[in-house]
Protein backbone atom coordinates (compact mmCIF):
# COMPACT_ATOMS: atom_id res chain seq x y z
CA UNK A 1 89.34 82.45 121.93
CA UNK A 2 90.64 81.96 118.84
CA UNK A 3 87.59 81.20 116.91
CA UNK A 4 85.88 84.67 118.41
CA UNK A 5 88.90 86.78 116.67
CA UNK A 6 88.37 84.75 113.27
CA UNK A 7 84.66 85.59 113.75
CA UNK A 8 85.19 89.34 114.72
CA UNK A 9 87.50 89.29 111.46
CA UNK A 10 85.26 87.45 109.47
CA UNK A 11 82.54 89.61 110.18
CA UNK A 12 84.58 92.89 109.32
CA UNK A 13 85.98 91.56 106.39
CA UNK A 14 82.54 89.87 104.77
CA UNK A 15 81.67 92.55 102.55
CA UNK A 16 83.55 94.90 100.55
CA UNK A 17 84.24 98.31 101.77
CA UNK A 18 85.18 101.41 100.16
CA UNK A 19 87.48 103.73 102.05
CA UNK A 20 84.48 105.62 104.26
CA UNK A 21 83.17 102.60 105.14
CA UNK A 22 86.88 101.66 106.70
CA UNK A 23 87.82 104.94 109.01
CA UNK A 24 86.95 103.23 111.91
CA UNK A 25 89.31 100.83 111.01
CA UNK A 26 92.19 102.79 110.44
CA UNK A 27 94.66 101.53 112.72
CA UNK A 28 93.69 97.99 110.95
CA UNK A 29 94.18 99.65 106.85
CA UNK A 30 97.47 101.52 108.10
CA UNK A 31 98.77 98.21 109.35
CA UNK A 32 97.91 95.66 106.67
CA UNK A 33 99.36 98.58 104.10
CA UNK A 34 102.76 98.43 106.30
CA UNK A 35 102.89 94.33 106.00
CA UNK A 36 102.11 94.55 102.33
CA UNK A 37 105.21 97.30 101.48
CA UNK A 38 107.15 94.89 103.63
CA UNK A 39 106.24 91.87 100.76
CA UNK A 40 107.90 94.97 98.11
CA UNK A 41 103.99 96.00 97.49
CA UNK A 42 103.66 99.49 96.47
CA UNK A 43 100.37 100.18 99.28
CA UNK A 44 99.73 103.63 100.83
CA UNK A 45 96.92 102.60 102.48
CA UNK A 46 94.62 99.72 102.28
CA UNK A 47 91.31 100.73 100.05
CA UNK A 48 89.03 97.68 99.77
CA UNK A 49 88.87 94.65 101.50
CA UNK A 50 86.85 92.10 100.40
CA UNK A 51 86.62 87.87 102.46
CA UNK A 52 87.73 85.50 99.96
CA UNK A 53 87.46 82.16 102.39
CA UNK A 54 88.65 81.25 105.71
CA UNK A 55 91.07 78.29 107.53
CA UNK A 56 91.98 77.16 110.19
CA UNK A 57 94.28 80.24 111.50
CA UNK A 58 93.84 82.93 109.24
CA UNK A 59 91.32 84.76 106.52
CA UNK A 60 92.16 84.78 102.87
CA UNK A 61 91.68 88.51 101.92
CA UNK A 62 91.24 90.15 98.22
CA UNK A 63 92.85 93.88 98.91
CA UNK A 64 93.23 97.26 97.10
CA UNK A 65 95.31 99.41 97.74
CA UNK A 66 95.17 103.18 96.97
CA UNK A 67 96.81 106.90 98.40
CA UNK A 68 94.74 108.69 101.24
CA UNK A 69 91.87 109.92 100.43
CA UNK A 70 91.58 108.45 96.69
CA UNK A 71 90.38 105.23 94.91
CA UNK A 72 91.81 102.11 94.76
CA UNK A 73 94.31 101.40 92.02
CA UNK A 74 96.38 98.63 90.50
CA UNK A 75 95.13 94.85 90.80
CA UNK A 76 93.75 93.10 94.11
CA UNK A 77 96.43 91.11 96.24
CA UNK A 78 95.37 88.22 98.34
CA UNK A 79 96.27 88.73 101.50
CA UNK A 80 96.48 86.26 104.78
CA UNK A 81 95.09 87.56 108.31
CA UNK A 82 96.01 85.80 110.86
CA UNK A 83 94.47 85.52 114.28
CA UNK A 84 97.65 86.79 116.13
CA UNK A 85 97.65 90.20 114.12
CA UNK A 86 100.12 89.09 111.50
CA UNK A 87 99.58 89.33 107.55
CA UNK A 88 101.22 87.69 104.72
CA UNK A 89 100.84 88.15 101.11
CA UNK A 90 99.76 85.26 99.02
CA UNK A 91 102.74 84.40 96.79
CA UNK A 92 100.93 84.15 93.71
CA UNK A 93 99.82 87.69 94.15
CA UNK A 94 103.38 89.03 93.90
CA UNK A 95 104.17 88.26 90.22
């Protein structure tokens, strides 16, 4: 079971997507923007996703974030999905 949801999330996250491309996904941006202002991340909403690489229990995301409704501003933070719903922001991408 586990592999399927890393495959379902790989195979949202392979390309990048612009905000239009996302609203069926809202539920998915508005949550990953809520886990990244809980790392201190200023992150209205999530703008572009893009799959950087995979492991064992997660996917290694590149993400933008931008307001509602706009483009995506500031630099990309790497972000970690995990197969049980969680996120965590790469460390590295906080300095």
């Amino acid at each position: 079971m586990r592999r399927i949801v890393l495959c379902f999330m790989a195979a949202l996250a392979s390309v990048p997507a612009d905000a239009g491309d996302l609203d069926l996904m809202f539920g998915l941006r508005s949550t990953m923007a809520s886990a990244m202002r809980d790392h201190g991340l200023d992150c209205p909403d999530v703008r572009q996703i893009v799959e950087l690489g995979t492991r064992e229990d997660a996917i290694l995301l590149e993400v933008r974030c931008g307001p509602l409704g706009g483009p995506a501003f500031g630099r990309a933070v790497r972000v970690f999905a995990y197969v049980d719903g969680d996120y965590s922001v790469e460390s590295s991408s906080l300095r």
